[in-house]
PDB file of N, CA and C in Angstrom:
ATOM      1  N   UNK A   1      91.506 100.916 107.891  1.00  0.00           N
ATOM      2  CA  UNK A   1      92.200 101.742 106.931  1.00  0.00           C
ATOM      3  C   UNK A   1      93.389 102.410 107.613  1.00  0.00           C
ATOM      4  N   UNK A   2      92.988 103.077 108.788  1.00  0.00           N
ATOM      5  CA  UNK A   2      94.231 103.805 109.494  1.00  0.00           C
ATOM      6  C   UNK A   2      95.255 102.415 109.848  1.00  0.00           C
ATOM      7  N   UNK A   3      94.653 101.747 110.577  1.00  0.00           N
ATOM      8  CA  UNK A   3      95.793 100.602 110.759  1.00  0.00           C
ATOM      9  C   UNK A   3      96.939 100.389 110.150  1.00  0.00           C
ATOM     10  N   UNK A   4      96.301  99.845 108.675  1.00  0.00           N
ATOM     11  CA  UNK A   4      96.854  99.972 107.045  1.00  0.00           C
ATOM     12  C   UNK A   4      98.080 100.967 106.901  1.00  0.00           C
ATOM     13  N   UNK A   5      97.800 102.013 107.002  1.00  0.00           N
ATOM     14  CA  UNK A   5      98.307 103.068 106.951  1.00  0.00           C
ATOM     15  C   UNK A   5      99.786 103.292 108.035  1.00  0.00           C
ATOM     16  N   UNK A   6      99.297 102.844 109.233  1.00  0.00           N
ATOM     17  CA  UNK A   6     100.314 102.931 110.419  1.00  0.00           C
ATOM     18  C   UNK A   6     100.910 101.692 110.515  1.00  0.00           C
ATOM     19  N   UNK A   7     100.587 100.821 109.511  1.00  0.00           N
ATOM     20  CA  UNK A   7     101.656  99.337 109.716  1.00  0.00           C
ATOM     21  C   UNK A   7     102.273  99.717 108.415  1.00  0.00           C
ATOM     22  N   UNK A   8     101.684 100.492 107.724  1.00  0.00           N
ATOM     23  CA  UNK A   8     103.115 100.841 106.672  1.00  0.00           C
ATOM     24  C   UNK A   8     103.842 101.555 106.564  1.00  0.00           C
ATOM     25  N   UNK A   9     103.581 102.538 107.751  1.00  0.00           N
ATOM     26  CA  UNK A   9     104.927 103.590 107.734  1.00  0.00           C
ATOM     27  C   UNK A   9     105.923 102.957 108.787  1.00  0.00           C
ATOM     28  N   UNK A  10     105.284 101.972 109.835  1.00  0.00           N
ATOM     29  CA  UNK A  10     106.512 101.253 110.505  1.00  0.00           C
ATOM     30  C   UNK A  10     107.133 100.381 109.662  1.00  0.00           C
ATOM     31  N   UNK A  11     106.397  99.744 109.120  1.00  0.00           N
ATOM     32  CA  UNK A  11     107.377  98.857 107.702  1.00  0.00           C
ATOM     33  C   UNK A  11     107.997  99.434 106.970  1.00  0.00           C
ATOM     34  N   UNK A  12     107.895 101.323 106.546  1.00  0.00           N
ATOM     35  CA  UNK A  12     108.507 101.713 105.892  1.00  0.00           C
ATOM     36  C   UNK A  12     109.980 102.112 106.850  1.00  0.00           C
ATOM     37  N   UNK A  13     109.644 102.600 108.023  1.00  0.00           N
ATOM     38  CA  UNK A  13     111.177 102.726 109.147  1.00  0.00           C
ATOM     39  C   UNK A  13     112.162 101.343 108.667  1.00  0.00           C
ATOM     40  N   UNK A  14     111.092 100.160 109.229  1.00  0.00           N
ATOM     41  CA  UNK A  14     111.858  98.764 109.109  1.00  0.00           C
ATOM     42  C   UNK A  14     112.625  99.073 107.637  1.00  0.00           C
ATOM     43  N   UNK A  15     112.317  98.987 106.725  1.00  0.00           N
ATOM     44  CA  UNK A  15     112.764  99.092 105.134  1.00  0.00           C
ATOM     45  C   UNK A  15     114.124  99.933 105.478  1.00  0.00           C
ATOM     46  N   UNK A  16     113.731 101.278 105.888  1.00  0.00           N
ATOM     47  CA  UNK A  16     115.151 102.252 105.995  1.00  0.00           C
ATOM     48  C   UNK A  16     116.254 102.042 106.725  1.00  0.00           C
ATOM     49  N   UNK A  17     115.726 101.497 107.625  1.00  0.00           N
ATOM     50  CA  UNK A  17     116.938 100.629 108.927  1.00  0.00           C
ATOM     51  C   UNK A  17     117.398  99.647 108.266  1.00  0.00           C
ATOM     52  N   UNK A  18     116.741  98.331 107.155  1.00  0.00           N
ATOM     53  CA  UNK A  18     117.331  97.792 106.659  1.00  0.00           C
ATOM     54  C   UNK A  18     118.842  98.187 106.169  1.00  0.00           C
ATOM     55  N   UNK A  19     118.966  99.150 105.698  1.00  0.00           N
ATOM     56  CA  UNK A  19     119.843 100.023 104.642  1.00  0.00           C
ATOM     57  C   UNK A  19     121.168 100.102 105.414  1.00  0.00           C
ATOM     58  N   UNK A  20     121.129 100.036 107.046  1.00  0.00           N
ATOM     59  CA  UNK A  20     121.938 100.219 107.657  1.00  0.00           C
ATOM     60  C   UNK A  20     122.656  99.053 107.914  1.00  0.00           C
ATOM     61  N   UNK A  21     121.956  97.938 107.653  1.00  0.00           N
ATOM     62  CA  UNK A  21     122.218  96.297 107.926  1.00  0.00           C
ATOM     63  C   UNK A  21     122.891  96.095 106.849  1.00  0.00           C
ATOM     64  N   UNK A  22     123.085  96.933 105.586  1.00  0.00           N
ATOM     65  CA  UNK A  22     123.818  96.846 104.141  1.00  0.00           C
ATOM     66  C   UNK A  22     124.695  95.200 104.599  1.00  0.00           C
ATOM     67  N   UNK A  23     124.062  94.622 103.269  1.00  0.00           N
ATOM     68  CA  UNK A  23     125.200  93.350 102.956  1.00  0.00           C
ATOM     69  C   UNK A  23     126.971  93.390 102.593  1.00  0.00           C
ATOM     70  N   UNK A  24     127.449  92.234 102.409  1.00  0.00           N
ATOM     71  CA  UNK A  24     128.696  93.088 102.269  1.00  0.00           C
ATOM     72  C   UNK A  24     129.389  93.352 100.644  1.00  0.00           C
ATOM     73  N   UNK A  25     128.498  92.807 100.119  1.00  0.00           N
ATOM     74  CA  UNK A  25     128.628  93.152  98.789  1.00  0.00           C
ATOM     75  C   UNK A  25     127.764  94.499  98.267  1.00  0.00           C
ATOM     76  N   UNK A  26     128.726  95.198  97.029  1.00  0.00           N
ATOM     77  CA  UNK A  26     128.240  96.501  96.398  1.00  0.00           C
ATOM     78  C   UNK A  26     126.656  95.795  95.948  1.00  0.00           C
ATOM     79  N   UNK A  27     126.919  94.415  95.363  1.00  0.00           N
ATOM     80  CA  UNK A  27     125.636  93.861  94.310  1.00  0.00           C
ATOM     81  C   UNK A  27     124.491  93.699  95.128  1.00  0.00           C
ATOM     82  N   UNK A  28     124.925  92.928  96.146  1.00  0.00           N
ATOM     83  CA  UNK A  28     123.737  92.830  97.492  1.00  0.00           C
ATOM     84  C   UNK A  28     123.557  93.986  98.280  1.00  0.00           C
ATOM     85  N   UNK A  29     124.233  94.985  98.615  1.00  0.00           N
ATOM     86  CA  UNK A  29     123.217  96.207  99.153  1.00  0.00           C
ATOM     87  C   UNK A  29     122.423  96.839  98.024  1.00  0.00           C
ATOM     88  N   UNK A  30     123.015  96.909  96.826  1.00  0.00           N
ATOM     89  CA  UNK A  30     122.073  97.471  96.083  1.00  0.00           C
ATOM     90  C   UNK A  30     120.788  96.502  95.687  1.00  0.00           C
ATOM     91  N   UNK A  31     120.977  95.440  95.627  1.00  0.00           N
ATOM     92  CA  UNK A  31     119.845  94.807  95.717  1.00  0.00           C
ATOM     93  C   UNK A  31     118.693  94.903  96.578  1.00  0.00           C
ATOM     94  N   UNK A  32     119.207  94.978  98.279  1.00  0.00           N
ATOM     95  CA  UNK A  32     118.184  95.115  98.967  1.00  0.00           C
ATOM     96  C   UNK A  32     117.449  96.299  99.370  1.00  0.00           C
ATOM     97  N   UNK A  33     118.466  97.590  98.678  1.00  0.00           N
ATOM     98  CA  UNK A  33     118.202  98.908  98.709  1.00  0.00           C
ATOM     99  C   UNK A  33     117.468  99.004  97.772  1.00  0.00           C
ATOM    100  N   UNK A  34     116.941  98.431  96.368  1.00  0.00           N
ATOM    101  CA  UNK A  34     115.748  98.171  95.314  1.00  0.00           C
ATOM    102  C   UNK A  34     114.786  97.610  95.943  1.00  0.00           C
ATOM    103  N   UNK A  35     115.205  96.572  96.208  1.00  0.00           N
ATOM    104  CA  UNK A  35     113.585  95.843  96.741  1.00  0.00           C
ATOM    105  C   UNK A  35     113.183  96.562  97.972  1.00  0.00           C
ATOM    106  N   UNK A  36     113.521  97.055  98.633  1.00  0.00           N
ATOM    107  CA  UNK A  36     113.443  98.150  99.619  1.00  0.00           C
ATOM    108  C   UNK A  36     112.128  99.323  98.979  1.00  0.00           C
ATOM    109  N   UNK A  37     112.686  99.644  98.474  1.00  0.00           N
ATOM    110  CA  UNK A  37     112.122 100.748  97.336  1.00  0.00           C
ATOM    111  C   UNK A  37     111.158 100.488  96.796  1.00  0.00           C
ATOM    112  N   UNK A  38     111.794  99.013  95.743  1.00  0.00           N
ATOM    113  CA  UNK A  38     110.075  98.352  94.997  1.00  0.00           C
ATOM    114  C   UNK A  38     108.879  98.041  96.482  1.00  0.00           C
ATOM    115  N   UNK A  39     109.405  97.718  97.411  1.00  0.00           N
ATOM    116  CA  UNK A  39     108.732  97.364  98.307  1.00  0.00           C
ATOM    117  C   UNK A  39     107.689  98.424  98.907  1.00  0.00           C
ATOM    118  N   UNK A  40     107.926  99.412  98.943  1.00  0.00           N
ATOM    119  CA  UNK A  40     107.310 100.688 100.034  1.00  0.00           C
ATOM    120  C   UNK A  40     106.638 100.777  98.282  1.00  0.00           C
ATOM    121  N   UNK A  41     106.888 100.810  97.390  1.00  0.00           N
ATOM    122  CA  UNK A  41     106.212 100.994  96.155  1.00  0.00           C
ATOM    123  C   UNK A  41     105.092 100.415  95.976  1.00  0.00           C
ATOM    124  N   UNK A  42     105.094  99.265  95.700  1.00  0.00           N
ATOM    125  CA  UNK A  42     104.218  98.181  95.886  1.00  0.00           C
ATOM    126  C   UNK A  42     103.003  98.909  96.932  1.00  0.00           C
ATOM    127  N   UNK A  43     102.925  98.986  98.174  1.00  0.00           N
ATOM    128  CA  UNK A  43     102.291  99.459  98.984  1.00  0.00           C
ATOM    129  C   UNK A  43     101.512 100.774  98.903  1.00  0.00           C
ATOM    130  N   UNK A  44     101.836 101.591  97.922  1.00  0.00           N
ATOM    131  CA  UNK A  44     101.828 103.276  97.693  1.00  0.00           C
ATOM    132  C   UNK A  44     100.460 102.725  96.772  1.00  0.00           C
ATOM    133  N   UNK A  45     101.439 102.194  95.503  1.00  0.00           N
ATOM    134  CA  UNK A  45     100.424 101.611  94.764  1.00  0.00           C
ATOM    135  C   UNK A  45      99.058 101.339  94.973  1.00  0.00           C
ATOM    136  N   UNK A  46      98.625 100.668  96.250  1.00  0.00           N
ATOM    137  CA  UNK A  46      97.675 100.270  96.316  1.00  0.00           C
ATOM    138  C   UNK A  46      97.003 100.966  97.038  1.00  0.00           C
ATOM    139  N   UNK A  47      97.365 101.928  97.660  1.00  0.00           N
ATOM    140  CA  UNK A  47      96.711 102.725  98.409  1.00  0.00           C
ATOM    141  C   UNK A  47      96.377 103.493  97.486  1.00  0.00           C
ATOM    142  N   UNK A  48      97.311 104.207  96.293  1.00  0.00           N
ATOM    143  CA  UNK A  48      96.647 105.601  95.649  1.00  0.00           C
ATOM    144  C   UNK A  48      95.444 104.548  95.210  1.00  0.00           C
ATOM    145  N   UNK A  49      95.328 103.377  94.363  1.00  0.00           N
ATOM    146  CA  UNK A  49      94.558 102.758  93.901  1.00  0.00           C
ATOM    147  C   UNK A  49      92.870 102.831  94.782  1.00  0.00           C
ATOM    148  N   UNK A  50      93.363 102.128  95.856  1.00  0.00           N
ATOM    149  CA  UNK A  50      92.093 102.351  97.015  1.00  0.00           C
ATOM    150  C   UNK A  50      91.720 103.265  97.301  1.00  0.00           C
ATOM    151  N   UNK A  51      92.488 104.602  96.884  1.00  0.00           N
ATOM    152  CA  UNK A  51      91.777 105.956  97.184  1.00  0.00           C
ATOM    153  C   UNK A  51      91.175 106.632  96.147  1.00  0.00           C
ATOM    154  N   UNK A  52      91.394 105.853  94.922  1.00  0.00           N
ATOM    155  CA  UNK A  52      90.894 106.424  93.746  1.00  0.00           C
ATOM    156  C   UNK A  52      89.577 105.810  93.563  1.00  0.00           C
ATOM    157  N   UNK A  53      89.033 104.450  94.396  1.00  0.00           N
ATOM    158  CA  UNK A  53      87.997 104.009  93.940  1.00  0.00           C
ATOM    159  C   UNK A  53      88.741 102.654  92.562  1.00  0.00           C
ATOM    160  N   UNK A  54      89.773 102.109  92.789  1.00  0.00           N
ATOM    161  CA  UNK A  54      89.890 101.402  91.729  1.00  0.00           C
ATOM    162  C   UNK A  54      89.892  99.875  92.252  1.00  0.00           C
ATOM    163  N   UNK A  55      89.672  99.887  93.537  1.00  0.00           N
ATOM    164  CA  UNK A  55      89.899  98.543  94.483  1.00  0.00           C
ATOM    165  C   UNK A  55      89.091  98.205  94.712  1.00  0.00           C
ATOM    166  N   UNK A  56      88.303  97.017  94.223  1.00  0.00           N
ATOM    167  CA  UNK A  56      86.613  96.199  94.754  1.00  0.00           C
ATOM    168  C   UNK A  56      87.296  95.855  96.419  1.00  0.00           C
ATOM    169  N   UNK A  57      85.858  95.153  97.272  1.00  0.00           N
ATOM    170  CA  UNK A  57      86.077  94.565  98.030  1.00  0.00           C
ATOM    171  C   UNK A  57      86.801  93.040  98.435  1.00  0.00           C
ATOM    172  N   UNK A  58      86.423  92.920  97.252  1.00  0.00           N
ATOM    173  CA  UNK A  58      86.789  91.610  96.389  1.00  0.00           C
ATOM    174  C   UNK A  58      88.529  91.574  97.171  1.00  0.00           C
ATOM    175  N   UNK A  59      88.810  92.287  96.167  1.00  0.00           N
ATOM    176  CA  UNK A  59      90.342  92.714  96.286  1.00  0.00           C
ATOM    177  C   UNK A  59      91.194  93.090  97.069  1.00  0.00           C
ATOM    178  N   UNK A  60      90.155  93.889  97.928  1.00  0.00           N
ATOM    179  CA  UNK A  60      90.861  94.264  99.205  1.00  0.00           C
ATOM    180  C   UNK A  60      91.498  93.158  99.893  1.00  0.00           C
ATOM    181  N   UNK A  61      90.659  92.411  99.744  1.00  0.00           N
ATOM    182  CA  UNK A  61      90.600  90.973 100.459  1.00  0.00           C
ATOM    183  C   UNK A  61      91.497  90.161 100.069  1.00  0.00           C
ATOM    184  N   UNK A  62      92.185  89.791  98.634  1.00  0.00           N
ATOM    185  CA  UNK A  62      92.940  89.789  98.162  1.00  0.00           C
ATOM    186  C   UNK A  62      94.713  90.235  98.441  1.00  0.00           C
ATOM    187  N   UNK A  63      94.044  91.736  98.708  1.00  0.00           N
ATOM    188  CA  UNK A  63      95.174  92.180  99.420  1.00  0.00           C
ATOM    189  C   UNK A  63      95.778  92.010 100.526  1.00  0.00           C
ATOM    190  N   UNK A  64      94.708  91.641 101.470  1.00  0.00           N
ATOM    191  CA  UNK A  64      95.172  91.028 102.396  1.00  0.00           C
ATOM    192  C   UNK A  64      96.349  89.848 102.813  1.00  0.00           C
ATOM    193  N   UNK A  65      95.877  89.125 101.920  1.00  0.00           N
ATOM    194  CA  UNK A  65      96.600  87.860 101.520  1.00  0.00           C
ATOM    195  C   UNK A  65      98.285  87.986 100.992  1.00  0.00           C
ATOM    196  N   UNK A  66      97.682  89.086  99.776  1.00  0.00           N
ATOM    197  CA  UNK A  66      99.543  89.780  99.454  1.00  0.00           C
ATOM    198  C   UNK A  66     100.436  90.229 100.839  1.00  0.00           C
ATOM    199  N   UNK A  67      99.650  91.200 101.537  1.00  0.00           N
ATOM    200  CA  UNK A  67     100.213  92.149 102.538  1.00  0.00           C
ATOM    201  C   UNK A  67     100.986  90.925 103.727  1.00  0.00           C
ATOM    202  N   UNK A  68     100.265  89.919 103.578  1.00  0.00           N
ATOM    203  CA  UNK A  68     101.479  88.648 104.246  1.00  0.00           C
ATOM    204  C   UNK A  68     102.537  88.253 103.765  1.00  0.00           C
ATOM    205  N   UNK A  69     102.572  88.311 102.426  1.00  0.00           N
ATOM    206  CA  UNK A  69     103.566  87.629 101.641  1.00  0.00           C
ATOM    207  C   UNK A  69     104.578  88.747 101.712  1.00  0.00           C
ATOM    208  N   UNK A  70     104.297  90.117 101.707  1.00  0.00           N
ATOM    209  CA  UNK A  70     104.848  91.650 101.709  1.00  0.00           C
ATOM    210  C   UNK A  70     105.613  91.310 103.279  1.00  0.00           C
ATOM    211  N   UNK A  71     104.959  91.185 103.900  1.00  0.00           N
ATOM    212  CA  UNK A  71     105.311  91.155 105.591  1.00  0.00           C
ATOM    213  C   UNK A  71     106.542  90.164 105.403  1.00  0.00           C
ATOM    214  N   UNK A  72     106.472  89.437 104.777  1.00  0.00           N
ATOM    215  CA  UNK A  72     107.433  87.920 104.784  1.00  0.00           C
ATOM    216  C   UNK A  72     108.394  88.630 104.301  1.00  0.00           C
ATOM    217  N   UNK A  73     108.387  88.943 102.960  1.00  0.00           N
ATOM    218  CA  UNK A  73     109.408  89.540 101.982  1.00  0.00           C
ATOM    219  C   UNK A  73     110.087  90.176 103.340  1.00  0.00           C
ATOM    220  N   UNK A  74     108.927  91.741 103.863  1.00  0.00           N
ATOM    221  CA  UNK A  74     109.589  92.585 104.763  1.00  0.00           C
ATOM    222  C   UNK A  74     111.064  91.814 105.657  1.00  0.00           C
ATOM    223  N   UNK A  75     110.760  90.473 106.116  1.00  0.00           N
ATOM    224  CA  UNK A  75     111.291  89.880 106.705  1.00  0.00           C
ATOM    225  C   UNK A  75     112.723  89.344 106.543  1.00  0.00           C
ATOM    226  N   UNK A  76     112.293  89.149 105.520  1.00  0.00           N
ATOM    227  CA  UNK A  76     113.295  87.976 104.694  1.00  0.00           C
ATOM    228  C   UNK A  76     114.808  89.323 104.428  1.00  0.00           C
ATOM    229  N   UNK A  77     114.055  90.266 103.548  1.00  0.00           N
ATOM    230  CA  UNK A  77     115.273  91.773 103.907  1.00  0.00           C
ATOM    231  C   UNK A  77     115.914  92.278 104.835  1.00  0.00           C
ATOM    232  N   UNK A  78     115.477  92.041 105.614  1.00  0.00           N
ATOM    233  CA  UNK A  78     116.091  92.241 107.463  1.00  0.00           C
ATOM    234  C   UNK A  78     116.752  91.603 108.188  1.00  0.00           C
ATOM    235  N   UNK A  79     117.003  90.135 107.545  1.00  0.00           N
ATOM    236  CA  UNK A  79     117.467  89.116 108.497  1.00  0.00           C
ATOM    237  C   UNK A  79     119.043  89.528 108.016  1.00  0.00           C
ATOM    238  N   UNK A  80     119.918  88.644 108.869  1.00  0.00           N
ATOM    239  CA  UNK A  80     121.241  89.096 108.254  1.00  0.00           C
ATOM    240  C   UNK A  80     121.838  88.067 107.921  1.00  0.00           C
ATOM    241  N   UNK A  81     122.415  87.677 106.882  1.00  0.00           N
ATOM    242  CA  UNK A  81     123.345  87.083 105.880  1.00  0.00           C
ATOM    243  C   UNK A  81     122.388  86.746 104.657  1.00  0.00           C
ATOM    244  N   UNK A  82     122.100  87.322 104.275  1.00  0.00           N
ATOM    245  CA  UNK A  82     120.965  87.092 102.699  1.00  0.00           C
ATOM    246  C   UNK A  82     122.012  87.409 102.028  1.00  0.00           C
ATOM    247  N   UNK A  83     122.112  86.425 100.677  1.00  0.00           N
ATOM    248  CA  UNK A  83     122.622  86.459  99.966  1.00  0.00           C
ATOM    249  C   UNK A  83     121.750  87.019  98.940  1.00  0.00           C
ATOM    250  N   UNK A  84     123.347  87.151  97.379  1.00  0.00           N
ATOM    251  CA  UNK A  84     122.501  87.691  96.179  1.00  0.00           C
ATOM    252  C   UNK A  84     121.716  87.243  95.753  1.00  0.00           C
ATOM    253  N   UNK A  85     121.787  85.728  95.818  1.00  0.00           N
ATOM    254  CA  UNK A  85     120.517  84.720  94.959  1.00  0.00           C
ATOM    255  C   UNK A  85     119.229  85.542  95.624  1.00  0.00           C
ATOM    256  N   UNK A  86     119.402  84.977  96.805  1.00  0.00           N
ATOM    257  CA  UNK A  86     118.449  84.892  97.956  1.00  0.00           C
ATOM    258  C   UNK A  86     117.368  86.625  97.602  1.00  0.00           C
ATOM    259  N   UNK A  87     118.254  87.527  97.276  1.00  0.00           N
ATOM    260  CA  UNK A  87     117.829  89.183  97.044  1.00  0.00           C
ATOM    261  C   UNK A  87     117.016  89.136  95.734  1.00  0.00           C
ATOM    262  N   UNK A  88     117.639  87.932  95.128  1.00  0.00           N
ATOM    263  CA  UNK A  88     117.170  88.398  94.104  1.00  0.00           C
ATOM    264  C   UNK A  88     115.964  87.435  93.515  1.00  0.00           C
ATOM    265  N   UNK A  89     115.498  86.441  94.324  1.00  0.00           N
ATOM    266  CA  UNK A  89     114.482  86.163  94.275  1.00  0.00           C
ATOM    267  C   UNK A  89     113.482  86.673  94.916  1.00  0.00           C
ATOM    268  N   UNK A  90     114.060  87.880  95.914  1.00  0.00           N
ATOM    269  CA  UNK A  90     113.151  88.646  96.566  1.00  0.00           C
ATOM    270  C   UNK A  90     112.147  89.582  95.407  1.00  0.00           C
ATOM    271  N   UNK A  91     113.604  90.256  94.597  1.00  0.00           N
ATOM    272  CA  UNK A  91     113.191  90.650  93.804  1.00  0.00           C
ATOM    273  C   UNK A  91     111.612  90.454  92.942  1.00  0.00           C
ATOM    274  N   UNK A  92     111.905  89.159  92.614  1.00  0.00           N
ATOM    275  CA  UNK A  92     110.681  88.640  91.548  1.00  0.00           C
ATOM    276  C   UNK A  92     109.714  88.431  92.311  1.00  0.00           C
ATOM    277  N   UNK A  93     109.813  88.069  93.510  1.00  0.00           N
ATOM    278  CA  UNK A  93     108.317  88.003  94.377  1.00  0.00           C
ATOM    279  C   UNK A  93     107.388  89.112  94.241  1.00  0.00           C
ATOM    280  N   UNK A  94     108.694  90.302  94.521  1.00  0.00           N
ATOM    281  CA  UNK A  94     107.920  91.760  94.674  1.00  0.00           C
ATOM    282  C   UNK A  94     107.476  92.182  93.758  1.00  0.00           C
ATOM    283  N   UNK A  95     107.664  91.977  91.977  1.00  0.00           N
ATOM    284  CA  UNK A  95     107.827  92.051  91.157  1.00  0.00           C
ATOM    285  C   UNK A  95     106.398  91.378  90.700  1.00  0.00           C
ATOM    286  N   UNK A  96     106.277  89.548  90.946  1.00  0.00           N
ATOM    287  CA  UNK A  96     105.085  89.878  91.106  1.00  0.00           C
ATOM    288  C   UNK A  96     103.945  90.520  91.639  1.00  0.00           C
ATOM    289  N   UNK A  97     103.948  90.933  92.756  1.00  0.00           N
ATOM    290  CA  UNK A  97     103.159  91.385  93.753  1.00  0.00           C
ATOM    291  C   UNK A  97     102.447  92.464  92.905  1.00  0.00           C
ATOM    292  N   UNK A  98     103.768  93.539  92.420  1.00  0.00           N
ATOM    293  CA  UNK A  98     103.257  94.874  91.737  1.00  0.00           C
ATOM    294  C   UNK A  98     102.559  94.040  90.765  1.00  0.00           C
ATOM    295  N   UNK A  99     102.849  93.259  89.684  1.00  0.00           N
ATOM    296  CA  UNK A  99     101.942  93.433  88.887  1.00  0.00           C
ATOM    297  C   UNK A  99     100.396  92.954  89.423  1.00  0.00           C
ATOM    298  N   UNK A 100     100.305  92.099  90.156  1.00  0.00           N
ATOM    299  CA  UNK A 100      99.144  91.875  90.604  1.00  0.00           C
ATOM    300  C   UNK A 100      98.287  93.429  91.396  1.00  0.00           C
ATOM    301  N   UNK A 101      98.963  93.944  92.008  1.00  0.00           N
ATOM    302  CA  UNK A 101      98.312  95.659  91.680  1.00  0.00           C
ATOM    303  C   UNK A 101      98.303  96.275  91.069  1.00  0.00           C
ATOM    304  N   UNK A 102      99.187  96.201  89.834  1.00  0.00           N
ATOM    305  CA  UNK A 102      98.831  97.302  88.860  1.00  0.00           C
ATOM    306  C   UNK A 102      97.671  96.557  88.300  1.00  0.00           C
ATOM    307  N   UNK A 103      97.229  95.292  87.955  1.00  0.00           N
ATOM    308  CA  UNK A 103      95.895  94.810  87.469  1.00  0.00           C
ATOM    309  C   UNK A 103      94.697  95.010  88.160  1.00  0.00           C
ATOM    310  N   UNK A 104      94.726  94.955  89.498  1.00  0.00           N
ATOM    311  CA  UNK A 104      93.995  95.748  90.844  1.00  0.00           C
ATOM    312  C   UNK A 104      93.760  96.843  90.122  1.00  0.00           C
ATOM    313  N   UNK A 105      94.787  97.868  90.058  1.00  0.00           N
ATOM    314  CA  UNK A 105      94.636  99.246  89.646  1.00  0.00           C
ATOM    315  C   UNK A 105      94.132  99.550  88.704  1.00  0.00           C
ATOM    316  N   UNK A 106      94.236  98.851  87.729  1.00  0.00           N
ATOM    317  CA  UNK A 106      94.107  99.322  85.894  1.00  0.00           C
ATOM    318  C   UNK A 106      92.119  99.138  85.872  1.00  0.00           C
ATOM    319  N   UNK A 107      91.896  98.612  86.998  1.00  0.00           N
ATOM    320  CA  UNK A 107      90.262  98.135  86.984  1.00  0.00           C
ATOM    321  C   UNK A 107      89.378  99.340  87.083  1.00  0.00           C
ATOM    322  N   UNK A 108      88.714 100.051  86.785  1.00  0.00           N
ATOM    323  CA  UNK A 108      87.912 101.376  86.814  1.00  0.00           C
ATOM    324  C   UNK A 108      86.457 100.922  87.655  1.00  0.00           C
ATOM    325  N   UNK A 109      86.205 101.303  88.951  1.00  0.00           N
ATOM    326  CA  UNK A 109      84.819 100.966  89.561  1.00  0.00           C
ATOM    327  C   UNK A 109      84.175 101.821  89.118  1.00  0.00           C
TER     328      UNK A 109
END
């Protein structure tokens, strides 16, 4: 759990340093400055969730599996020359991700 916790506030540094790597377009920093955002979101999400008791084990496990694809995303935002396409399929990844936790979430144990 602490682990959890301390690999996401360094992912959350990574995320903010991103910001400094700004693309050179207005459309593409703001892009990666959203998914940035949706991103550390995504993550919040599932924690208030897991602390509320709304997360089987099941799922956790589950999560696991996301939290790679999250790590990738993390990745993919950081590198340098990403384009808009490229941001903005980031977008929908992350996009799914949340909803697959808010359905996590919406579950009452």
């Amino acid at each position: 759990m602490s682990r959890l916790v301390a690999a996401m506030s360094a992912l959350i540094v990574v995320m903010c340093s991103v910001i400094a790597f700004a693309a050179p377009s207005p459309q593409l920093r703001q892009c990666v400055q959203n998914n940035n955002a949706s991103h550390a979101q995504v993550w919040q999400m599932f924690i208030q969730a897991r602390n509320r008791g709304n997360i089987s084990p099941a799922e956790q496990q589950q999560f696991r599996a996301m939290e790679q694809r999250l790590n990738a995303i993390k990745q993919n935002l950081s590198r340098g020359g990403l384009t808009l396409p490229e941001c903005q399929r980031i977008s929908q990844e992350i996009a799914r991700e949340r909803a697959t936790v808010q359905r996590m979430a919406a579950t009452r144990r």
